[in-house]
C-alpha atoms as a PDB file:
ATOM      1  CA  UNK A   1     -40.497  80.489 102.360  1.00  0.00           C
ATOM      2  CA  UNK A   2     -43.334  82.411 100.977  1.00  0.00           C
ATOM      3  CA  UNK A   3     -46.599  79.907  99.970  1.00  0.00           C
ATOM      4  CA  UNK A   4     -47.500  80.222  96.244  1.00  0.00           C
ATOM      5  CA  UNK A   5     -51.228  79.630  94.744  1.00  0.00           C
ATOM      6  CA  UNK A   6     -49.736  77.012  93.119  1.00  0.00           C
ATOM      7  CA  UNK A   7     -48.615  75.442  96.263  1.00  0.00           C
ATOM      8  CA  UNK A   8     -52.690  75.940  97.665  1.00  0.00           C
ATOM      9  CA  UNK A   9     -54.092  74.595  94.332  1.00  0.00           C
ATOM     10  CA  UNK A  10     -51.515  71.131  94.426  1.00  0.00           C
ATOM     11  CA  UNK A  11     -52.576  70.663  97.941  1.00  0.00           C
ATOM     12  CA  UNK A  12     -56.417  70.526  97.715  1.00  0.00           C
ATOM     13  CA  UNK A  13     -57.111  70.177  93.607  1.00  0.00           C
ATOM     14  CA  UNK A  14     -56.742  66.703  92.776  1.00  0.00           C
ATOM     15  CA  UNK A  15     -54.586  66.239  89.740  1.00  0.00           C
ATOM     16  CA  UNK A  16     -54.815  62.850  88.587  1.00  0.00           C
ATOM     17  CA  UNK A  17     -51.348  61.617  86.911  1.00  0.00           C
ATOM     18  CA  UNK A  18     -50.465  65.414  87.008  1.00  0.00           C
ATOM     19  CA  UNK A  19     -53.200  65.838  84.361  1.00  0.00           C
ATOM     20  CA  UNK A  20     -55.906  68.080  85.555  1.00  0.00           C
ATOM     21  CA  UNK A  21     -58.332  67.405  82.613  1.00  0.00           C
ATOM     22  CA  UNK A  22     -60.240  64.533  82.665  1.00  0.00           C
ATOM     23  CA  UNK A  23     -62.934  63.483  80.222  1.00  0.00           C
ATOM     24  CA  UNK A  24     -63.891  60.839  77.876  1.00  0.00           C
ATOM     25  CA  UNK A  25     -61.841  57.720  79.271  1.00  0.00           C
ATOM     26  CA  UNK A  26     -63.393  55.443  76.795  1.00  0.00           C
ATOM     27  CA  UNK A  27     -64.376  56.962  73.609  1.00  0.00           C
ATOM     28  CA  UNK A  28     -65.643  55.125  71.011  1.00  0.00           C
ATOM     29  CA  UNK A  29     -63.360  54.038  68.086  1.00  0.00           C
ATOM     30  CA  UNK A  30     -66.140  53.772  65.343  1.00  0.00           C
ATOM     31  CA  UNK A  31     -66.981  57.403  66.540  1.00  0.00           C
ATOM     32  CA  UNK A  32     -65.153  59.869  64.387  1.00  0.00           C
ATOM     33  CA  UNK A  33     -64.925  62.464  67.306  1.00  0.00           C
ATOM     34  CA  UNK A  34     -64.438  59.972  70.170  1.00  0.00           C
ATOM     35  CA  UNK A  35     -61.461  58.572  68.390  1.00  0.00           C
ATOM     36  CA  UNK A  36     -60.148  62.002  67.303  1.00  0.00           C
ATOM     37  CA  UNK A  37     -60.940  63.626  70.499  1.00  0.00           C
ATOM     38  CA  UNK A  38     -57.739  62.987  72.701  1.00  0.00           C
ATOM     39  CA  UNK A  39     -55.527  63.311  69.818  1.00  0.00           C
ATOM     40  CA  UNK A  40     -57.087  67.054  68.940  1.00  0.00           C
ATOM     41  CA  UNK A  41     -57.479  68.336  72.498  1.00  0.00           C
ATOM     42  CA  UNK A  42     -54.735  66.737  74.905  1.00  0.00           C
ATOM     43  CA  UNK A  43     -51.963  68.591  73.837  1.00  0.00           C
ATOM     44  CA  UNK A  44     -54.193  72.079  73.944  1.00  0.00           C
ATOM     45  CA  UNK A  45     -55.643  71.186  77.518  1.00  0.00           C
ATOM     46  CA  UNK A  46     -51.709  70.056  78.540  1.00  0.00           C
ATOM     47  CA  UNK A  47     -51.236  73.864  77.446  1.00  0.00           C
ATOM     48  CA  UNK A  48     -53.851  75.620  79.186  1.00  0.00           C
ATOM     49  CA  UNK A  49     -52.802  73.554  82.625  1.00  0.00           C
ATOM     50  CA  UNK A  50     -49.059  74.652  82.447  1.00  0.00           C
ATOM     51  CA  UNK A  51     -50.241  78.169  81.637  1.00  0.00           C
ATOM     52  CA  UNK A  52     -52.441  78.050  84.391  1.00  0.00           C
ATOM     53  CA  UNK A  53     -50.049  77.020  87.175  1.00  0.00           C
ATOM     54  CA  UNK A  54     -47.511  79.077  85.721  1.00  0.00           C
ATOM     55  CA  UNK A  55     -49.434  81.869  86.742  1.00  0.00           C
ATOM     56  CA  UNK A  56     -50.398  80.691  89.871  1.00  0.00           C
ATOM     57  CA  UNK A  57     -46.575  80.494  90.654  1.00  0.00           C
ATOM     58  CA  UNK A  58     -46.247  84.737  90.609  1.00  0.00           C
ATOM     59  CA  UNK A  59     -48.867  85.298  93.311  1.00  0.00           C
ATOM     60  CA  UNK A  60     -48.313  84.697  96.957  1.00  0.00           C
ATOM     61  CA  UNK A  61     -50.844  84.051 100.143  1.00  0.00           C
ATOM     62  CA  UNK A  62     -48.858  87.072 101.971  1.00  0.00           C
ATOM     63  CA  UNK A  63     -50.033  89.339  97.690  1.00  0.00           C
ATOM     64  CA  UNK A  64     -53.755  87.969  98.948  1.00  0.00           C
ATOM     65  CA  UNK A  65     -53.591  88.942 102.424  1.00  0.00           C
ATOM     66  CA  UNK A  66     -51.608  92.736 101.485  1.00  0.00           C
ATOM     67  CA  UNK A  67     -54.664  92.553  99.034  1.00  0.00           C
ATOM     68  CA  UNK A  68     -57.419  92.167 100.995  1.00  0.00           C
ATOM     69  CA  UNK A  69     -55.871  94.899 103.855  1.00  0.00           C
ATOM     70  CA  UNK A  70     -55.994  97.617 100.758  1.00  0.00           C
ATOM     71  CA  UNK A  71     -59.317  96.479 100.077  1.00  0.00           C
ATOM     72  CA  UNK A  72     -60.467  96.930 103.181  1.00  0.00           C
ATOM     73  CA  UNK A  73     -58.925 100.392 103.979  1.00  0.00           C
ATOM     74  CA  UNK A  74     -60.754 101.752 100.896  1.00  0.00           C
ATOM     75  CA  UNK A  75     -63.871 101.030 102.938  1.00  0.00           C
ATOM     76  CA  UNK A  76     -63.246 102.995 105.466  1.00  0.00           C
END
């Protein structure tokens, strides 16, 4: 079974609840922003994390490895 980047990244990347953005645990209701802030952003950052390891799903370690051999027979 081939390993995936995604497979790398969910072994070593801690993902906290499956969230990988973390910020602003506590923000301040009377704060316009910090009460705003998870409700404009969470869904975006959700987003940009599934697009992320979406991507990391199409590339192998064996794409890195055939990769690196090209790379390294242009230098010589």
């Amino acid at each position: 079974m081939p390993i995936y980047l995604f497979h790398v990244y969910r072994a070593i990347e801690p993902v906290e609840n499956g969230d990988l953005f973390h910020f602003h645990e506590a923000p301040n209701p009377k704060c316009p922003v910090g009460r705003n802030i998870h409700a404009l952003l969470d869904d975006k950052l959700k987003a940009i994390q599934n697009a992320m390891e979406e991507e990391m799903r199409k590339y192998t370690l064996a794409d890195l490895r055939e990769g690196m051999r090209d790379l390294l027979a242009k230098e010589n």
